[in-house]
PDB file of N, CA and C in Angstrom:
ATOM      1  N   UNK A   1      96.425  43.470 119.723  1.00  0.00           N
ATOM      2  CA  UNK A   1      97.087  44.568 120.377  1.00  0.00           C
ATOM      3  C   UNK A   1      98.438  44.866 119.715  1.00  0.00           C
ATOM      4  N   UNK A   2      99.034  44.022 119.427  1.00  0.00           N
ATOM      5  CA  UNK A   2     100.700  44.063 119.028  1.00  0.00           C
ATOM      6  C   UNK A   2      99.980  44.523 117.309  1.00  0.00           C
ATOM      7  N   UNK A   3      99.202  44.412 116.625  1.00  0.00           N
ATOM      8  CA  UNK A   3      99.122  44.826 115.457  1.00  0.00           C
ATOM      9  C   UNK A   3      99.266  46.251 115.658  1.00  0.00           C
ATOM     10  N   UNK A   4      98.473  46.470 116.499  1.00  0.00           N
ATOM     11  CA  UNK A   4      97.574  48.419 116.941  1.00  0.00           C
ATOM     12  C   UNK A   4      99.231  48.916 116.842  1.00  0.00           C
ATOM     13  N   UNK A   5     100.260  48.420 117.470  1.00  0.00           N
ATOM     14  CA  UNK A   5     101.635  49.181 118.150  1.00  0.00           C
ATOM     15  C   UNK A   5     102.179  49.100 116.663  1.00  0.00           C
ATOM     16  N   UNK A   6     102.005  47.726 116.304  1.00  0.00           N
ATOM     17  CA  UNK A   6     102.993  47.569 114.697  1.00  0.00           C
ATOM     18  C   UNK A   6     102.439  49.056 113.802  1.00  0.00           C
ATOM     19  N   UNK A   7     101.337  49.002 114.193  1.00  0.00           N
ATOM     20  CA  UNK A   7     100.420  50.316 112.895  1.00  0.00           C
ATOM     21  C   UNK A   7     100.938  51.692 113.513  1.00  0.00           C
ATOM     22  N   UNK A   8     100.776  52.225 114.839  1.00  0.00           N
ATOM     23  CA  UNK A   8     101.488  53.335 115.221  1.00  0.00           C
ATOM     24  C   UNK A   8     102.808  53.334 114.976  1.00  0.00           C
ATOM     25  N   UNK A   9     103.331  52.688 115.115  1.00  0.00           N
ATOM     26  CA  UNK A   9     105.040  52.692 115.187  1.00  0.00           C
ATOM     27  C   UNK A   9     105.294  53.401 113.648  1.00  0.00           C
ATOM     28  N   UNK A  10     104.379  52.409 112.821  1.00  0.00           N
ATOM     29  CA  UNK A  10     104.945  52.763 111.178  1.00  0.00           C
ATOM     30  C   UNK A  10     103.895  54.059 110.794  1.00  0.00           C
ATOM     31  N   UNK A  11     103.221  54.685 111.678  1.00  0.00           N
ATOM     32  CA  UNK A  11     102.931  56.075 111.254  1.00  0.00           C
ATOM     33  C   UNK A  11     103.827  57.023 112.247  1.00  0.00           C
ATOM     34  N   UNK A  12     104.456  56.487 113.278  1.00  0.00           N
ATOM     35  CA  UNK A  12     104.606  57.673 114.580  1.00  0.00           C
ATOM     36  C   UNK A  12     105.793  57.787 113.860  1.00  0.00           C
ATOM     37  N   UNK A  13     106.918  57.358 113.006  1.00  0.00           N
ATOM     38  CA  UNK A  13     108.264  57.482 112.881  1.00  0.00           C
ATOM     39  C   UNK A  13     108.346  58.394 112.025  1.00  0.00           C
ATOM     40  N   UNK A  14     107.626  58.155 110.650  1.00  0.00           N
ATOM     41  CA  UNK A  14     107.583  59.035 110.003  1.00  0.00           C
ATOM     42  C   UNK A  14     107.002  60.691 110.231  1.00  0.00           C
ATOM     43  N   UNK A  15     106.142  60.722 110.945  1.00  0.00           N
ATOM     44  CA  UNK A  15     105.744  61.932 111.564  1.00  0.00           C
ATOM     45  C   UNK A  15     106.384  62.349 112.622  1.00  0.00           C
ATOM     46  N   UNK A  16     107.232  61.811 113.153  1.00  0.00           N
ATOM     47  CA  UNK A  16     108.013  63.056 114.365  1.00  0.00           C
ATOM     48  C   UNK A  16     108.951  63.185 113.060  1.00  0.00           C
ATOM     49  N   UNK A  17     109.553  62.362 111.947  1.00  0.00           N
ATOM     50  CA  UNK A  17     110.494  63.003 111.154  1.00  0.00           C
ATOM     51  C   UNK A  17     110.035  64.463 110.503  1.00  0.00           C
ATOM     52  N   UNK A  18     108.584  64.150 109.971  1.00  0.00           N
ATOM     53  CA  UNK A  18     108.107  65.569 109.550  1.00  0.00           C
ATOM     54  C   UNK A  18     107.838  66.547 110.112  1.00  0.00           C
ATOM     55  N   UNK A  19     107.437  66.216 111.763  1.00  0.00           N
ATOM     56  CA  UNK A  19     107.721  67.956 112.532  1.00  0.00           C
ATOM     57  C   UNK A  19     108.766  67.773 112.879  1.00  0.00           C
ATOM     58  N   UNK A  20     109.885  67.059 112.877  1.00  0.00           N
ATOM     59  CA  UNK A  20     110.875  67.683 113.370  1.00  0.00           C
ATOM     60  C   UNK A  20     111.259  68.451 112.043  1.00  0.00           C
ATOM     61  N   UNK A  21     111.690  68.120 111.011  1.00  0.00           N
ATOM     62  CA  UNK A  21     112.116  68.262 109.657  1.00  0.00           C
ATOM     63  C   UNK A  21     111.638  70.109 109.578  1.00  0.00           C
ATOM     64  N   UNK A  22     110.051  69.605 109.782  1.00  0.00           N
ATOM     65  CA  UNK A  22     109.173  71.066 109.751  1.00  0.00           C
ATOM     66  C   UNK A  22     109.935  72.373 110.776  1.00  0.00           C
ATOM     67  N   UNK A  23     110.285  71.663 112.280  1.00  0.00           N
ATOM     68  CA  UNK A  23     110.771  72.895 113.045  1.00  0.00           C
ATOM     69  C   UNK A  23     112.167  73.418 112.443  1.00  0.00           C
ATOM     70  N   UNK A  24     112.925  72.618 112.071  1.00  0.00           N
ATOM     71  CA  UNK A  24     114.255  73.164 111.529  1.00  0.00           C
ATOM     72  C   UNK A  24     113.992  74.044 110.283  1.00  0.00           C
ATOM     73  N   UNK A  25     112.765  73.525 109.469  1.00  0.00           N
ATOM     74  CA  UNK A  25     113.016  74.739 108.659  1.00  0.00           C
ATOM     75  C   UNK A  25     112.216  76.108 109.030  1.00  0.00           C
ATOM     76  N   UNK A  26     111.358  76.098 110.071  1.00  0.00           N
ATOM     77  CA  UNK A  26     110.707  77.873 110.257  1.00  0.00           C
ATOM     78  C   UNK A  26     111.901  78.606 110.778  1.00  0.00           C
ATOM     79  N   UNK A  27     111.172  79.741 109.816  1.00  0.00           N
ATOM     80  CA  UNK A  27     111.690  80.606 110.325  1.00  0.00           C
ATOM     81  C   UNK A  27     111.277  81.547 111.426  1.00  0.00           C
ATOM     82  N   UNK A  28     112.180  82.193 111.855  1.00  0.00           N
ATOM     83  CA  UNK A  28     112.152  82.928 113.126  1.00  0.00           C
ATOM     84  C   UNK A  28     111.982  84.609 112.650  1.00  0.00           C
ATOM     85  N   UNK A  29     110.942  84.632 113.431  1.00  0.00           N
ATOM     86  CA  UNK A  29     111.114  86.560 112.417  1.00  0.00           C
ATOM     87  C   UNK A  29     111.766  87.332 113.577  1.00  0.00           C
ATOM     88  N   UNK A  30     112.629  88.736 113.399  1.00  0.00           N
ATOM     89  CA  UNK A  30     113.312  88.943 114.347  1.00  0.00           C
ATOM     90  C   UNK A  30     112.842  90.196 114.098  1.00  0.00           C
ATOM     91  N   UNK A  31     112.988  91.280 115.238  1.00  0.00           N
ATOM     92  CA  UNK A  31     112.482  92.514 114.719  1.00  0.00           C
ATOM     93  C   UNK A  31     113.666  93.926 115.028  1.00  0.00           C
ATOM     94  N   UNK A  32     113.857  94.776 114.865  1.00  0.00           N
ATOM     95  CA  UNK A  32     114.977  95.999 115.361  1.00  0.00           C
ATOM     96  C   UNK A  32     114.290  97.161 115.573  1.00  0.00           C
ATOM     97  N   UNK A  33     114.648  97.932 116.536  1.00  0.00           N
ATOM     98  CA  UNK A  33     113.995  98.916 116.522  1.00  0.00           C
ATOM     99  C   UNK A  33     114.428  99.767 115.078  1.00  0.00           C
ATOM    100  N   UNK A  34     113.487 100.632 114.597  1.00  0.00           N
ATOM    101  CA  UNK A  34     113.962 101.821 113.992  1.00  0.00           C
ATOM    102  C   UNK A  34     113.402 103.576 114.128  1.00  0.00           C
ATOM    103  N   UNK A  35     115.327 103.819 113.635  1.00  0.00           N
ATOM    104  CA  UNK A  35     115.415 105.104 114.815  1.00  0.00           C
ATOM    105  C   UNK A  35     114.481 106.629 113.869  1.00  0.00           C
ATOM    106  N   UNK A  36     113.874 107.405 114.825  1.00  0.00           N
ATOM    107  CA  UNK A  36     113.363 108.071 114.066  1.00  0.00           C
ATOM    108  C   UNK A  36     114.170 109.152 112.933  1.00  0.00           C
ATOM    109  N   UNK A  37     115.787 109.324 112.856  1.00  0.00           N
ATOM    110  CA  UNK A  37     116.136 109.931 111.934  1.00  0.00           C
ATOM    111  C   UNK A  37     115.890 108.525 111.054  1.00  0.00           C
ATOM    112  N   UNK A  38     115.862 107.565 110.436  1.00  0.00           N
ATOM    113  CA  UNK A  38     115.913 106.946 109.572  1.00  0.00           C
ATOM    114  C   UNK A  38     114.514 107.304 109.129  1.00  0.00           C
ATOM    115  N   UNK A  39     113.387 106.871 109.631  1.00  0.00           N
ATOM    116  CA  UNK A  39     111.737 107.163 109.394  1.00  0.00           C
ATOM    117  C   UNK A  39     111.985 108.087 108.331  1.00  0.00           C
ATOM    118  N   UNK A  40     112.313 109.237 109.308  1.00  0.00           N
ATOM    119  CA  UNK A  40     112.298 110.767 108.787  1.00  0.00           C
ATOM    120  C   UNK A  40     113.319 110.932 107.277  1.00  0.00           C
ATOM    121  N   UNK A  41     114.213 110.296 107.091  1.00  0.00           N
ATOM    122  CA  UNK A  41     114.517 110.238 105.780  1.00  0.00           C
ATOM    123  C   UNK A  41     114.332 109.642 104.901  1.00  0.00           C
ATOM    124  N   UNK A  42     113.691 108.380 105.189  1.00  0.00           N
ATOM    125  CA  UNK A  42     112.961 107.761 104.293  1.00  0.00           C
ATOM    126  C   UNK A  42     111.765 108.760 104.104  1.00  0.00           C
ATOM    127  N   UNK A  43     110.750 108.933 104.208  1.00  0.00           N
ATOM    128  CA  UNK A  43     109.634 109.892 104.743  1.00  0.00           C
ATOM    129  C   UNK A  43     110.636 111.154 103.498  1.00  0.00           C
ATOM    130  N   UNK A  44     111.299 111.938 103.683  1.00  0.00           N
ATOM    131  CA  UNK A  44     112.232 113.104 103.191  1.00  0.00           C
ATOM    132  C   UNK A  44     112.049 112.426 101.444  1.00  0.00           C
ATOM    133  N   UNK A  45     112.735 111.470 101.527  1.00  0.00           N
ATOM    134  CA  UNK A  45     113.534 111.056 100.443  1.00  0.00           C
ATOM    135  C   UNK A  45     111.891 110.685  99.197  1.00  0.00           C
ATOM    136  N   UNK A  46     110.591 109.659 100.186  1.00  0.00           N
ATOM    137  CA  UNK A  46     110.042 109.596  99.105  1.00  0.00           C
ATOM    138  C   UNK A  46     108.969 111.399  98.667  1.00  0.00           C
ATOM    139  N   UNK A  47     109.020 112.334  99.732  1.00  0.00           N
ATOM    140  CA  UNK A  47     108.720 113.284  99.454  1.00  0.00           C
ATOM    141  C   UNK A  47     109.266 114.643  98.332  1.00  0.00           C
ATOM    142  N   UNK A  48     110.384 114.339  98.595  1.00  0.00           N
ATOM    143  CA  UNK A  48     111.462 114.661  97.657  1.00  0.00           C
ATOM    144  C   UNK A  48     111.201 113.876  96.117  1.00  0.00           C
ATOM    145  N   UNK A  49     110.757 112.908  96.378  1.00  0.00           N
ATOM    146  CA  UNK A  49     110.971 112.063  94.914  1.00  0.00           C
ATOM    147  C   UNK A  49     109.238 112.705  94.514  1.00  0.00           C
ATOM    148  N   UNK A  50     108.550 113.069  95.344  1.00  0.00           N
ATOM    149  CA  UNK A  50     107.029 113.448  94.843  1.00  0.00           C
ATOM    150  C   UNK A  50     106.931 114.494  94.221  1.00  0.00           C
ATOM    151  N   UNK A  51     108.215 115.508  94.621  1.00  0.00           N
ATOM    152  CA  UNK A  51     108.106 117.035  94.089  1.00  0.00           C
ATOM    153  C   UNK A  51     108.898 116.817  92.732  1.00  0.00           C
ATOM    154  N   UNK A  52     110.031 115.826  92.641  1.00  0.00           N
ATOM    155  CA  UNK A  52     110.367 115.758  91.419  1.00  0.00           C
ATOM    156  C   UNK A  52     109.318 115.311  90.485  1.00  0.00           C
ATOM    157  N   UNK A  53     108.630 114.781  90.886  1.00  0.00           N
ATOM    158  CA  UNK A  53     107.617 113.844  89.972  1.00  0.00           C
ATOM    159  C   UNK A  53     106.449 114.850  88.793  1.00  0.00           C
ATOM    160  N   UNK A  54     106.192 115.735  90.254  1.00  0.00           N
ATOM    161  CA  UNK A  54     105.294 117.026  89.689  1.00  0.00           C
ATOM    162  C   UNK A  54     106.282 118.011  88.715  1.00  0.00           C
ATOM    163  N   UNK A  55     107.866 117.988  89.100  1.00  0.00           N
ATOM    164  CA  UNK A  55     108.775 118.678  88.033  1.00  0.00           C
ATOM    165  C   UNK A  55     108.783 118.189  86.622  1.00  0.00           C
ATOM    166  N   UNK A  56     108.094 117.074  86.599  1.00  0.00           N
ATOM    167  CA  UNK A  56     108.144 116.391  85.196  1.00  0.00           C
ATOM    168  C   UNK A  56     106.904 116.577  84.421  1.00  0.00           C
ATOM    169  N   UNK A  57     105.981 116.848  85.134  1.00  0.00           N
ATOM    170  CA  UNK A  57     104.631 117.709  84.532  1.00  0.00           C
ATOM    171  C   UNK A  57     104.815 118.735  83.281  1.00  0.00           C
ATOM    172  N   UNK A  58     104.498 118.323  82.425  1.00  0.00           N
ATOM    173  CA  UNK A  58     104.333 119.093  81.390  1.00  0.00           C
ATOM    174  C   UNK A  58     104.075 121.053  82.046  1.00  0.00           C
ATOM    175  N   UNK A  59     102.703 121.105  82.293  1.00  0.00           N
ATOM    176  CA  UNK A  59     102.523 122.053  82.570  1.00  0.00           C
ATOM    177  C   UNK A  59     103.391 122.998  83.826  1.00  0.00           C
ATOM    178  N   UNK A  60     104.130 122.143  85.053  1.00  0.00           N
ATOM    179  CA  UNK A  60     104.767 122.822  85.551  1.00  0.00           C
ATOM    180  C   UNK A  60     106.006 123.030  85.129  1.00  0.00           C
ATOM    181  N   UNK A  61     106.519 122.586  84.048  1.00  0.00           N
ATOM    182  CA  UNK A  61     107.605 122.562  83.453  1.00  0.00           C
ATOM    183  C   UNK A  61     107.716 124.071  82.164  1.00  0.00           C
ATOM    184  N   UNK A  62     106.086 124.039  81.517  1.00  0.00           N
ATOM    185  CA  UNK A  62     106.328 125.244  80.767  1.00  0.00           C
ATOM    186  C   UNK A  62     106.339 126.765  82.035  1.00  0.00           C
ATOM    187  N   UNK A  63     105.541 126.424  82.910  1.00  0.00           N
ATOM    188  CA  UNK A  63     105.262 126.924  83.946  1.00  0.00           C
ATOM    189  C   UNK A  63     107.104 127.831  84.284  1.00  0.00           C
ATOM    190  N   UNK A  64     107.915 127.151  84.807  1.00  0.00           N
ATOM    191  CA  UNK A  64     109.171 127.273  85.286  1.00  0.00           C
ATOM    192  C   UNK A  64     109.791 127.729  84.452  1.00  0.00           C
ATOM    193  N   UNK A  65     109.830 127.205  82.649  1.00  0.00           N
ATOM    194  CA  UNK A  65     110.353 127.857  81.605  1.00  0.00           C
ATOM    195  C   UNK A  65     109.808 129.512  81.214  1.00  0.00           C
ATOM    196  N   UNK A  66     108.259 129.622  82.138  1.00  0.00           N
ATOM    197  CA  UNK A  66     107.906 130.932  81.728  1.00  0.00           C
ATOM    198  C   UNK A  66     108.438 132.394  82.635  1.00  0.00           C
ATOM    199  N   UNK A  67     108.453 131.875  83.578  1.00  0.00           N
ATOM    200  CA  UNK A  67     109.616 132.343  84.600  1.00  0.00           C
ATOM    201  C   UNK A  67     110.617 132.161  84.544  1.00  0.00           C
ATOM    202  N   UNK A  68     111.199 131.692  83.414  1.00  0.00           N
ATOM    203  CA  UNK A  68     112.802 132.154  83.413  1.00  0.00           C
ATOM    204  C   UNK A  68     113.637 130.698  84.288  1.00  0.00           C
ATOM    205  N   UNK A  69     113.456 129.984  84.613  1.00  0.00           N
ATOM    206  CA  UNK A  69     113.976 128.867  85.247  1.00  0.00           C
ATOM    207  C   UNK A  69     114.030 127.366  84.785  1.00  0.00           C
ATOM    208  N   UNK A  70     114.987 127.046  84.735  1.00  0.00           N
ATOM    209  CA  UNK A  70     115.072 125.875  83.624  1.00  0.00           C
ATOM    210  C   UNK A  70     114.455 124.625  84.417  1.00  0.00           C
ATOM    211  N   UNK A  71     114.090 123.877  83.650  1.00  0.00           N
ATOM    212  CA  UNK A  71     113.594 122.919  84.527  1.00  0.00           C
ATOM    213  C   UNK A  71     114.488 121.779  85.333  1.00  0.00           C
ATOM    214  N   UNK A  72     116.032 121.480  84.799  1.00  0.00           N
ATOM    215  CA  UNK A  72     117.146 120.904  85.084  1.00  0.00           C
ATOM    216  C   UNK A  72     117.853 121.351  86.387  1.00  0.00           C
ATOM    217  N   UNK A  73     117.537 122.845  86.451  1.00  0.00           N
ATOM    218  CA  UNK A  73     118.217 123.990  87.658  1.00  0.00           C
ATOM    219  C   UNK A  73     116.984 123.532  88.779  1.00  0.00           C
ATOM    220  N   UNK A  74     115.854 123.642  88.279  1.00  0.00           N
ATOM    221  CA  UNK A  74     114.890 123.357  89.982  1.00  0.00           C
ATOM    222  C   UNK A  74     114.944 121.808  90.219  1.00  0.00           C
ATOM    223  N   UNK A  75     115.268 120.578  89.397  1.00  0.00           N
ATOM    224  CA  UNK A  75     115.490 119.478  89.354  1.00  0.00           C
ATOM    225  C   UNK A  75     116.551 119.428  90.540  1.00  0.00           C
ATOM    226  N   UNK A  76     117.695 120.275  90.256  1.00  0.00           N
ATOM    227  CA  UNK A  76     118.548 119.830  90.956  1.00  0.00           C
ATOM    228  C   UNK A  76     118.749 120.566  92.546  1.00  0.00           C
ATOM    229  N   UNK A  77     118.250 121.894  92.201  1.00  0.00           N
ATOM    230  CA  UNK A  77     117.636 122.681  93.839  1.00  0.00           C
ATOM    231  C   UNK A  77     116.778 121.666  94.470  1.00  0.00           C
ATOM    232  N   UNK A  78     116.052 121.033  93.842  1.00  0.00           N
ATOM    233  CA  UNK A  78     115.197 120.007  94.987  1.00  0.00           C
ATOM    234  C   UNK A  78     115.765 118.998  95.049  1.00  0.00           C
ATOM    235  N   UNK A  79     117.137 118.485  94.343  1.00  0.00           N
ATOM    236  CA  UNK A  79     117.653 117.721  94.688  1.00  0.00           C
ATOM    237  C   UNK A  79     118.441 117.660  95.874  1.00  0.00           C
ATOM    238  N   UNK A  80     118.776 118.795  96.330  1.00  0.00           N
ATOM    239  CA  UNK A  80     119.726 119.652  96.758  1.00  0.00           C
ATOM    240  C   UNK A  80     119.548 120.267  98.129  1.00  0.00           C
ATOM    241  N   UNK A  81     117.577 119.740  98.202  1.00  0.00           N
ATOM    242  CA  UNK A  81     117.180 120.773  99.173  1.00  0.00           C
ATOM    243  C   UNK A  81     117.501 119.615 100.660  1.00  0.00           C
ATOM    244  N   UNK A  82     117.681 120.063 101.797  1.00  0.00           N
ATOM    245  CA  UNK A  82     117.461 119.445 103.108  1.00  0.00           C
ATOM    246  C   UNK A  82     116.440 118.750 103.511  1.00  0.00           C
ATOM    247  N   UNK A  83     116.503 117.365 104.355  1.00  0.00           N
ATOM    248  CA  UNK A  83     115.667 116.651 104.485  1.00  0.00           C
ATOM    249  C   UNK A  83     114.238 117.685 105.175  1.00  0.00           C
ATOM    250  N   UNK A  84     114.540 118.484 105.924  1.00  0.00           N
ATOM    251  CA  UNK A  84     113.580 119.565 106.685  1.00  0.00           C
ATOM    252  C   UNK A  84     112.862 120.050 105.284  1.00  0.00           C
ATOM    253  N   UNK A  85     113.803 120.767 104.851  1.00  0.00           N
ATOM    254  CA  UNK A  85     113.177 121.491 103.698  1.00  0.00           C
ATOM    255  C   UNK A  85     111.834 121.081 102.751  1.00  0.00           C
ATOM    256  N   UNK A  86     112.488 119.329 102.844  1.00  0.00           N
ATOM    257  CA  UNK A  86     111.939 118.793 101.107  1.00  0.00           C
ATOM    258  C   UNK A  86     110.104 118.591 102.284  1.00  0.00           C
ATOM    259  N   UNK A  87     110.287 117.826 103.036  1.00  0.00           N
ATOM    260  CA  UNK A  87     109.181 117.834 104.097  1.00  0.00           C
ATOM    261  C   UNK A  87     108.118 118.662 104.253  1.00  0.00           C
ATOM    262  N   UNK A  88     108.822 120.092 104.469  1.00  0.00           N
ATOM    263  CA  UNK A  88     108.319 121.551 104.375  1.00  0.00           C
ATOM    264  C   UNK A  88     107.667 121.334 103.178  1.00  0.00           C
ATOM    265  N   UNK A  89     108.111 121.535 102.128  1.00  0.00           N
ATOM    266  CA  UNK A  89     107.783 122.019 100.498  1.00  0.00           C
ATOM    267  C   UNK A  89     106.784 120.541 100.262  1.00  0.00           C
ATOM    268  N   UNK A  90     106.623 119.621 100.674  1.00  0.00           N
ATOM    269  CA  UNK A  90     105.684 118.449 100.521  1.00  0.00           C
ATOM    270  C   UNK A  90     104.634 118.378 100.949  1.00  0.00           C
ATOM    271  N   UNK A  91     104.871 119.148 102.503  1.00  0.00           N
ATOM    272  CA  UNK A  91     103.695 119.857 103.315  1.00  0.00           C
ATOM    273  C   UNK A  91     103.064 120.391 102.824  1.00  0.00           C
ATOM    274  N   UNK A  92     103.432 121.707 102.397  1.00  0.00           N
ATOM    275  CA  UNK A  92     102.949 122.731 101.888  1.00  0.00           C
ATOM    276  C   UNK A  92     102.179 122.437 100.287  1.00  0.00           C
ATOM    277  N   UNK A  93     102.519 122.104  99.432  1.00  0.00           N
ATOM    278  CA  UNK A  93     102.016 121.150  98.347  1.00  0.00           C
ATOM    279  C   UNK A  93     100.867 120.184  98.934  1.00  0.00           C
ATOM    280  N   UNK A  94     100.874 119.509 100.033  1.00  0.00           N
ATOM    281  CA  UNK A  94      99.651 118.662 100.267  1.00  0.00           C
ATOM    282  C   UNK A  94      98.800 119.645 101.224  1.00  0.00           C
ATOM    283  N   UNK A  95      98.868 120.665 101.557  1.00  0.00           N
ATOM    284  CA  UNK A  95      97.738 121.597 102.143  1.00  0.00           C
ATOM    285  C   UNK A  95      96.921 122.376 101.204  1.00  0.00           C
ATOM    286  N   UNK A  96      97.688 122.299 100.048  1.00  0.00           N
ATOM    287  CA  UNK A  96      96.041 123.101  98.248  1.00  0.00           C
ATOM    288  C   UNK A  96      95.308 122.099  98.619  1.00  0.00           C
ATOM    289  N   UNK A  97      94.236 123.114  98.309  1.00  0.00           N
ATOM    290  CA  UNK A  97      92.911 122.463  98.103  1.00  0.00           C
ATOM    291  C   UNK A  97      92.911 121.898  96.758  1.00  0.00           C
ATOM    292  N   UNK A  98      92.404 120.286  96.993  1.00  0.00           N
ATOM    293  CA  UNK A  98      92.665 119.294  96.074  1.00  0.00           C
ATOM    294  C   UNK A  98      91.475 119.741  94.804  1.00  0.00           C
ATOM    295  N   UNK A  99      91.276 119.598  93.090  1.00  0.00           N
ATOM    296  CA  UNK A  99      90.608 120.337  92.407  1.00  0.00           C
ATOM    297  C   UNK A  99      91.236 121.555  91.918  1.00  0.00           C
ATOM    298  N   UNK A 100      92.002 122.448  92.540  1.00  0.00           N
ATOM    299  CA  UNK A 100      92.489 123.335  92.138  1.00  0.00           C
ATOM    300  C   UNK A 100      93.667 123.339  90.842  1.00  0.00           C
ATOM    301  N   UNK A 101      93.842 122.701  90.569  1.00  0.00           N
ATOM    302  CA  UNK A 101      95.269 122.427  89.439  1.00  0.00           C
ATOM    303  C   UNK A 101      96.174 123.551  89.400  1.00  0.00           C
ATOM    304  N   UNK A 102      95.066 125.004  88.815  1.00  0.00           N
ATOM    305  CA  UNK A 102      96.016 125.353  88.041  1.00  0.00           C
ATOM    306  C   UNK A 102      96.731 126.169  89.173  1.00  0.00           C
ATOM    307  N   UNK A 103      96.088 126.493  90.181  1.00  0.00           N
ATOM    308  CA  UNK A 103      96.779 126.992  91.637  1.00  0.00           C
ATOM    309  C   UNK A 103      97.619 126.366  92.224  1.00  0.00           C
ATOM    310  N   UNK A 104      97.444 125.031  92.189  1.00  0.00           N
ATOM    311  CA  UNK A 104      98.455 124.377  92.395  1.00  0.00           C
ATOM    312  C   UNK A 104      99.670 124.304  91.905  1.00  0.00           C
ATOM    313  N   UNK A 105      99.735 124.441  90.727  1.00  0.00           N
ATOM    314  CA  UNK A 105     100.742 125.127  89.787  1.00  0.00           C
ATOM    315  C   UNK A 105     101.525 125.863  89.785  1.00  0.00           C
ATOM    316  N   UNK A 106     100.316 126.572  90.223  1.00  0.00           N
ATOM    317  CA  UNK A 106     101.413 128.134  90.013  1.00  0.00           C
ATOM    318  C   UNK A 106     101.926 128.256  91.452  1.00  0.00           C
ATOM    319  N   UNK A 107     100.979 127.939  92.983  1.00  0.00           N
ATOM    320  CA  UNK A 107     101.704 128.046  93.714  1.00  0.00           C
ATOM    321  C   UNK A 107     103.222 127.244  93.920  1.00  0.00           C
ATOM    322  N   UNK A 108     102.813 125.722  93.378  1.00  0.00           N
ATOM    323  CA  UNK A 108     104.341 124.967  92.975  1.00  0.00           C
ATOM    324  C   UNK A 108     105.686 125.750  92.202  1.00  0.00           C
ATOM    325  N   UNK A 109     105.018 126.835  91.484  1.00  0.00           N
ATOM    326  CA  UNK A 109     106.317 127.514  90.643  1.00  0.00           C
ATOM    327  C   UNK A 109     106.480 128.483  91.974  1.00  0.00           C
ATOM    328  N   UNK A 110     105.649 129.443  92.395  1.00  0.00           N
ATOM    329  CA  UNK A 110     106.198 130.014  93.435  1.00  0.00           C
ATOM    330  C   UNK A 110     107.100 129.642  94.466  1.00  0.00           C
ATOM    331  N   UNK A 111     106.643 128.866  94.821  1.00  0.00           N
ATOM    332  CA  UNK A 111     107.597 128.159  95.803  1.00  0.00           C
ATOM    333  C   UNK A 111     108.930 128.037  95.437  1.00  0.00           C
ATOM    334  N   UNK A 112     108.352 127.070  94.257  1.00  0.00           N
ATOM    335  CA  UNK A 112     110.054 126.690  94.061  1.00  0.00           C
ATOM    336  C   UNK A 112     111.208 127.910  93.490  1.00  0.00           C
ATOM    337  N   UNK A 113     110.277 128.774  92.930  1.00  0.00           N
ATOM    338  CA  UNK A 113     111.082 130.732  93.066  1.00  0.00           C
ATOM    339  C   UNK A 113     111.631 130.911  94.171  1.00  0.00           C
ATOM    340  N   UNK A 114     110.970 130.879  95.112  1.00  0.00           N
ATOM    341  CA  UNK A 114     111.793 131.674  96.293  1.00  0.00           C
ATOM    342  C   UNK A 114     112.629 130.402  96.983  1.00  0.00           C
ATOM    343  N   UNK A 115     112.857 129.314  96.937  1.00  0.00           N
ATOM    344  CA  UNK A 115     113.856 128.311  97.001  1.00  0.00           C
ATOM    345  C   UNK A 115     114.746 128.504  96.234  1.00  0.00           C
ATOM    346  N   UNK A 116     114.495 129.433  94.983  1.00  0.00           N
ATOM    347  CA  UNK A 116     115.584 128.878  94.244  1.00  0.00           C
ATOM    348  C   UNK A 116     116.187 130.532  94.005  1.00  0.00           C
ATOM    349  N   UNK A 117     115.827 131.320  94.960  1.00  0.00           N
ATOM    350  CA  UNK A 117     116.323 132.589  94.766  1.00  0.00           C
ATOM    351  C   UNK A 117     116.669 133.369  96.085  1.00  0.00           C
ATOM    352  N   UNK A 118     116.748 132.371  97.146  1.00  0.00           N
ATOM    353  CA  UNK A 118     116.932 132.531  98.571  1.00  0.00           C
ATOM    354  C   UNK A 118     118.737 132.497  98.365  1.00  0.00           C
TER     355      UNK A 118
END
C-alpha cells in the first residue's frame, strides 16, 4: 500500500505542476464590440482600394486617356471620393453583368466622368 502512495505522490507532484504551469499560460480571448461606422469604413476603404485596382488596368487606363482624363487625376478623385460615394461606385461596378468586359469598361470610364465632372 505505502508503495501505491510512494508511486502517486511522485507522479501527482509533477502534474498539478504542469496544469497549473498550463493554466497560467492560456490565454484568455476577450472580445469588443465593433461600431458600425468602423465596419462601414473598413468595407469603404477596401472598396475604394478595388476601384483603384481596376484604375491600373491597362485597358481602363487607355480608356480614361481616350477621354481626355489622366489616369493620376481619377486616381486621386477616387481617392478623394466619400466613404458613401466609394460604396456607391463599388455597388454599381458589382451590379454588370459578369462576362461583359468591355461594358464594364466603358461603363467604369463613365462613371468615373461624371464623378469627375460633377
Amino acid at each position: 500500500m505505502q508503495s501505491l502512495l510512494r508511486r502517486t505522490r511522485f507522479l501527482a507532484y509533477p502534474l498539478m505542476f504542469v496544469f497549473l504551469a498550463m493554466g497560467l499560460m492560456a490565454q484568455s480571448a476577450s472580445a469588443g464590440i465593433v461600431g458600425t461606422d468602423t465596419v462601414l469604413a473598413e468595407q469603404a476603404q477596401l472598396e475604394r482600394a478595388a476601384v483603384l485596382g481596376l484604375l491600373d488596368r491597362d485597358d481602363v487606363r487607355d480608356k480614361l486617356i481616350e477621354y481626355g482624363v489622366s489616369p493620376e487625376e481619377a486616381k486621386e478623385r477616387v481617392a478623394s471620393l466619400t466613404d458613401q460615394e466609394a460604396l456607391e461606385l463599388a455597388q454599381r461596378i458589382d451590379d454588370m453583368p459578369a462576362g461583359a468586359s468591355g461594358a464594364v469598361v466603358l461603363l467604369l470610364v463613365l462613371i468615373l466622368l461624371i464623378l469627375l465632372l460633377r
